[in-house]
Protein backbone atom coordinates (compact mmCIF):
# COMPACT_ATOMS: atom_id res chain seq x y z
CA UNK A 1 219.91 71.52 114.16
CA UNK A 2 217.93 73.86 116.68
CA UNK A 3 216.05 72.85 119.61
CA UNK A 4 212.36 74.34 117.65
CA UNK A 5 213.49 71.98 114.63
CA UNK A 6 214.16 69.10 116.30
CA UNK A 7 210.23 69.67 118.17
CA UNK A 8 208.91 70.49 114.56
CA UNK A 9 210.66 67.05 113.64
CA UNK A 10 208.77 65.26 116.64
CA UNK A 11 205.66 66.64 116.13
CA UNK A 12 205.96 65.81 112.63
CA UNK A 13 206.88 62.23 113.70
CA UNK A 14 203.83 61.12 115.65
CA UNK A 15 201.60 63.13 113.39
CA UNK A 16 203.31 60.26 110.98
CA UNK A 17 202.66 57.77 113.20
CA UNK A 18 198.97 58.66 114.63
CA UNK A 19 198.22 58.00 110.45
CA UNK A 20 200.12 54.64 110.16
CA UNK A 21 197.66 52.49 108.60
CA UNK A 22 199.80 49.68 110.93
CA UNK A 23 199.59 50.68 114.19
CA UNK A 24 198.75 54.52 114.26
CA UNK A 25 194.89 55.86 116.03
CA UNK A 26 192.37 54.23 113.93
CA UNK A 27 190.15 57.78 114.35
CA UNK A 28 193.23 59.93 112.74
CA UNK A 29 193.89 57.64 110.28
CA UNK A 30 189.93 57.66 108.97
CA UNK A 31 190.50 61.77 109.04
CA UNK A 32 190.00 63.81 106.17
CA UNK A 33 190.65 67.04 105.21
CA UNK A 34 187.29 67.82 105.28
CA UNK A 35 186.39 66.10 108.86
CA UNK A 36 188.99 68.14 110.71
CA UNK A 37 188.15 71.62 109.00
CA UNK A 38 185.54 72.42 112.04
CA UNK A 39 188.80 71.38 114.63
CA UNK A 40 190.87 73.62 112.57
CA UNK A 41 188.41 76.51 113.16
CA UNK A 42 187.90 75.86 116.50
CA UNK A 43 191.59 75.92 117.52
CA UNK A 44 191.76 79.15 115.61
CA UNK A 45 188.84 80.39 118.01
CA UNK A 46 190.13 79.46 120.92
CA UNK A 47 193.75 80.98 119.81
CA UNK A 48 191.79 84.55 119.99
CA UNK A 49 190.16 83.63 123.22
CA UNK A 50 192.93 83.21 125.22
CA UNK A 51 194.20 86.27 123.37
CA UNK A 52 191.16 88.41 124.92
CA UNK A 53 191.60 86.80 128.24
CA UNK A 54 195.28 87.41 128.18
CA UNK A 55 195.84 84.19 129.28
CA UNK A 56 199.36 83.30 127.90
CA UNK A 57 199.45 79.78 129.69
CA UNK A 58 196.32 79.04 127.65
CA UNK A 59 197.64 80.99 124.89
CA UNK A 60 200.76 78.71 124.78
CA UNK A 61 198.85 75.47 124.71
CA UNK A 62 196.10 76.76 122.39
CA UNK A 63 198.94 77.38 119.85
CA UNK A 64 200.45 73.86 120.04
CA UNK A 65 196.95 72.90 119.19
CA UNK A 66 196.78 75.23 116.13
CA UNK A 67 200.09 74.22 115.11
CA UNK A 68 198.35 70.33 114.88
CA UNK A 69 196.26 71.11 112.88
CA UNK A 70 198.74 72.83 110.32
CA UNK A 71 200.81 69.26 110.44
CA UNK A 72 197.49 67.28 110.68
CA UNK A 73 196.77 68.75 106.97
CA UNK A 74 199.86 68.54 105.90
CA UNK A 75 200.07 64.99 106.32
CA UNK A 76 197.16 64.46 104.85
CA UNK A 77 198.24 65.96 101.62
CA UNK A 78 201.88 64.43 102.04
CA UNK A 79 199.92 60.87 101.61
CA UNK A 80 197.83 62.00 98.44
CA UNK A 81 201.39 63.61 96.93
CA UNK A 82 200.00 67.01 96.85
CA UNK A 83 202.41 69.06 99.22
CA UNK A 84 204.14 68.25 102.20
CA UNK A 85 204.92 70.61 105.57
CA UNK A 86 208.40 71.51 104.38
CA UNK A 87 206.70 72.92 101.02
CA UNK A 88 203.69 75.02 103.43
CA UNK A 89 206.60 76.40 105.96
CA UNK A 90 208.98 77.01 102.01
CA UNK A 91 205.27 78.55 100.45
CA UNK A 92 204.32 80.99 103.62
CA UNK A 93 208.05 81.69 103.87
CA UNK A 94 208.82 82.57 99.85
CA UNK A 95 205.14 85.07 100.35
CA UNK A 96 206.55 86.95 103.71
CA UNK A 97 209.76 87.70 101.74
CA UNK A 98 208.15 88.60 98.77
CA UNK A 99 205.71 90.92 100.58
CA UNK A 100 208.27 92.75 102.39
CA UNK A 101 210.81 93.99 99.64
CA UNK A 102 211.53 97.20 102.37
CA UNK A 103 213.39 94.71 105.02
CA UNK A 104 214.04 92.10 102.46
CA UNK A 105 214.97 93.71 99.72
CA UNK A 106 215.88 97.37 98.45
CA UNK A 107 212.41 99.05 98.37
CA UNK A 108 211.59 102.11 100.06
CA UNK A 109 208.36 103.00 102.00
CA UNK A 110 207.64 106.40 103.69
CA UNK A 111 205.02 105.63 105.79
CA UNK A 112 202.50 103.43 107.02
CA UNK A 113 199.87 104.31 104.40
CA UNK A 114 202.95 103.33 101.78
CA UNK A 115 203.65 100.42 103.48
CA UNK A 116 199.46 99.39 102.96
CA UNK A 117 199.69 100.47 99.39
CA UNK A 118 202.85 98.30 98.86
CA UNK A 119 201.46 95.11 101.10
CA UNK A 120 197.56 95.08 98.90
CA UNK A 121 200.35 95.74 95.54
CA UNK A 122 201.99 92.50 96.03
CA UNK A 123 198.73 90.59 97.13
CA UNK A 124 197.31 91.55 94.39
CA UNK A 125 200.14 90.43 91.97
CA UNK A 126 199.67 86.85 94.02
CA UNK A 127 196.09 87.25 93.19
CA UNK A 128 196.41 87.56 89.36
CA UNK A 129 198.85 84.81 88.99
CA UNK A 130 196.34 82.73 90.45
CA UNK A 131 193.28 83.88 88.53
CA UNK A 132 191.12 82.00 86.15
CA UNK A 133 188.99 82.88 83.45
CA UNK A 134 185.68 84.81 84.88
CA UNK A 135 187.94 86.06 87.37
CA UNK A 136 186.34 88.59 90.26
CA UNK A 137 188.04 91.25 92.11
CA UNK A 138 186.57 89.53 95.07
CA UNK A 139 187.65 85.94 94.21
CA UNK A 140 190.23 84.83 96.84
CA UNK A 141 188.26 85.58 99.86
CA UNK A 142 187.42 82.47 101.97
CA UNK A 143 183.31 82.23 102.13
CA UNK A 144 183.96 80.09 105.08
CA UNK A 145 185.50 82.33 107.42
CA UNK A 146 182.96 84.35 110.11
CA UNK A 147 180.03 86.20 108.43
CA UNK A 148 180.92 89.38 109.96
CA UNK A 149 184.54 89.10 109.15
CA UNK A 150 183.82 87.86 105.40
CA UNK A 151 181.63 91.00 104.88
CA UNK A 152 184.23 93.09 106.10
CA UNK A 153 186.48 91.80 104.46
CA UNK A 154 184.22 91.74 100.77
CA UNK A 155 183.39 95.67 101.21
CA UNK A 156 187.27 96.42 101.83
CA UNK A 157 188.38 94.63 99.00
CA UNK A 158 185.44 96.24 96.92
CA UNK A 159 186.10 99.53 98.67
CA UNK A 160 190.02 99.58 97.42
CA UNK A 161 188.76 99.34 93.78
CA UNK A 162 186.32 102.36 93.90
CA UNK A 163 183.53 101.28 95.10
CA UNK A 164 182.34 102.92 97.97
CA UNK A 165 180.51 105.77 99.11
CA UNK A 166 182.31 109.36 99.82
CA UNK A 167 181.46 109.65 103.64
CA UNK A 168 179.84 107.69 106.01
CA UNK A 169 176.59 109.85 105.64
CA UNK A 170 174.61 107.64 102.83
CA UNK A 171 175.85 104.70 104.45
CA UNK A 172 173.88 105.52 107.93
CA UNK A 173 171.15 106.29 105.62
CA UNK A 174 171.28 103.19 103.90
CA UNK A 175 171.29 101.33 107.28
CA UNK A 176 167.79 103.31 107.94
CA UNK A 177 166.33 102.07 104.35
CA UNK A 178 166.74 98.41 105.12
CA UNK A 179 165.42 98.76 108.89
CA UNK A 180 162.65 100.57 107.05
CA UNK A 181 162.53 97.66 104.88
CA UNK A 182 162.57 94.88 107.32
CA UNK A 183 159.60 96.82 109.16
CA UNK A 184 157.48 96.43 105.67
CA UNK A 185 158.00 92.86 105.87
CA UNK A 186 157.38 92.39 108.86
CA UNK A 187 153.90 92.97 108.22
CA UNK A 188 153.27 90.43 106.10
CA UNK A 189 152.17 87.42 106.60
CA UNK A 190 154.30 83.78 106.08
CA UNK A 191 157.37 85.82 104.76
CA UNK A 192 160.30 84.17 106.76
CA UNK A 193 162.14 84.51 103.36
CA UNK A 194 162.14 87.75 102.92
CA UNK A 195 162.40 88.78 106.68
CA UNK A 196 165.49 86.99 106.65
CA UNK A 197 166.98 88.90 103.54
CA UNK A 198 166.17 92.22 104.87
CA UNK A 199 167.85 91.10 108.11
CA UNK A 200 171.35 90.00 105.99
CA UNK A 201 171.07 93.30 104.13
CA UNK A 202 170.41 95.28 107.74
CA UNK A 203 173.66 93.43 109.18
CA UNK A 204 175.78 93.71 105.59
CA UNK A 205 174.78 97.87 106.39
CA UNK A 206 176.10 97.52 109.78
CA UNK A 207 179.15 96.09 108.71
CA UNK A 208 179.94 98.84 106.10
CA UNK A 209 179.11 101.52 108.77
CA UNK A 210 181.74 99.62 111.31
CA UNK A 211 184.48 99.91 108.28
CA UNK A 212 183.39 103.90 107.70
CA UNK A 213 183.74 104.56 111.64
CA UNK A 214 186.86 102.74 111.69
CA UNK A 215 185.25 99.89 114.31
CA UNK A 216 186.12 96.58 113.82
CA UNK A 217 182.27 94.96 113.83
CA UNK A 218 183.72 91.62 115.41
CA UNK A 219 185.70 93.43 118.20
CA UNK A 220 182.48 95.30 118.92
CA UNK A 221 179.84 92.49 118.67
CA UNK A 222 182.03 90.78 121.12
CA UNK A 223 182.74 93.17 123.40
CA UNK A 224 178.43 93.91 123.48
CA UNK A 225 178.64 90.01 124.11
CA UNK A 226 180.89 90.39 126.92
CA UNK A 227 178.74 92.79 128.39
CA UNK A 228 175.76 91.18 128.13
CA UNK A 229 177.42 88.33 130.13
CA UNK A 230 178.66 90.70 132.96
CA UNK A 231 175.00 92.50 133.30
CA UNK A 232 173.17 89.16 132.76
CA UNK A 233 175.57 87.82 135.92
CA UNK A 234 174.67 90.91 138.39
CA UNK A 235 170.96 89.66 137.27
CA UNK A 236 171.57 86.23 138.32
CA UNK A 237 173.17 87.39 141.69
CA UNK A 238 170.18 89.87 142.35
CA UNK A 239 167.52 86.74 142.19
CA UNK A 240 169.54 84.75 144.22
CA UNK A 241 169.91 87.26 147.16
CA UNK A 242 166.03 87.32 147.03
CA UNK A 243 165.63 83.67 147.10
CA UNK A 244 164.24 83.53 143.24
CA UNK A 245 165.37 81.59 140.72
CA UNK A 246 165.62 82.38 136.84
């Protein structure tokens, strides 16, 4: 057995034990799937922080947490007989080979753009075997994940089945009719309602005008963020040289 199964096999181990209802951490055993969801999130976060800061130290330790939180589940759902870890790793592997018939199998793609059309193919096969009746085209797509990035994600998926506009023309005008919009109702009176429709609609626009210009709308809210921070610091430093303080 490797070195990386043997640490799976510990980790899995006092995962195990931490849920012993003799003897393990009273606050992991009273866990739920449910309770932990926000940790799982979190760790996910602060997996793409250490990313940005290119801090691989932190990166390291942020994906031991991650990894946690994976088993954490897993366990969970290995008490109520509904999966266990070796069926996730046996699930995510069986989908990575299935995905990738070019390395794993004997078809052929020319190109990247191939390669895209072959990738949304097969995740769309996955999709269909899993579908319901009253099936959407955008059913699959996790309503929990970041606004911006569930948007994004919505208008692609909508995008790849036709609907979209031609050019990224009427979708800057479209981002001018709901500003336009929003200004209307911000004229009236008690309408926190509305104001805050027109403000989803003005941000869903913004999105859809990111995925025309080829910006990722996450990538470049955070990197206004970022700046913000820097600017808002040289602020802070001014004041203090003059004796004032915010």
């Amino acid at each position: 057995m490797s070195e990386s199964a043997n640490q799976i096999d510990r980790l899995l181990d006092i995962m195990a034990a931490l849920r012993d209802p003799s003897g393990g951490c009273p606050w992991d055993i009273e866990q739920t799937f449910r309770s932990i969801s926000a940790y799982t999130i979190e760790e996910a976060y602060e997996v793409a922080d250490a990313i940005e800061r290119e801090d691989t130290l932190d990166l390291k330790d942020e994906l031991g947490d991650l990894l946690f939180q994976v088993v954490f589940h897993a366990q969970i759902a290995n008490e109520q007989g509904l999966f266990s870890f070796d069926e996730v790793v046996a699930a995510i592997s069986d989908k990575m080979v299935r995905r990738h018939p070019h390395v794993f199998g004997d078809e052929a793609v020319e190109d990247h753009a191939a390669l895209h059309r072959a990738w949304e193919r097969h995740k769309k096969n996955e999709r269909q075997a899993k579908q319901r009746e009253h099936s959407s085209l955008l059913d699959g797509i996790a309503s929990t994940m970041p606004a911006l990035r569930w948007s994004s994600k919505l208008q692609k998926r909508a995008a790849h089945h036709g609907f979209d506009w031609e050019d990224v023309t009427p979708v800057f005008d479209k981002l001018q009719e709901e500003i336009a919009e929003l200004c209307a109702e911000m004229g009236v009176a008690n309408n926190h309602d509305r104001i805050t429709d027109e403000m989803g609609d003005i941000l869903f626009a913004c999105v859809n005008l990111s995925r025309h210009l080829d910006v990722n709308p996450e990538h470049a809210l955070r990197e206004s963020n970022r700046k913000f921070i820097t600017r808002f610091a040289v602020l802070e430093e001014l004041l203090q040289q003059d004796g004032k303080i915010m």
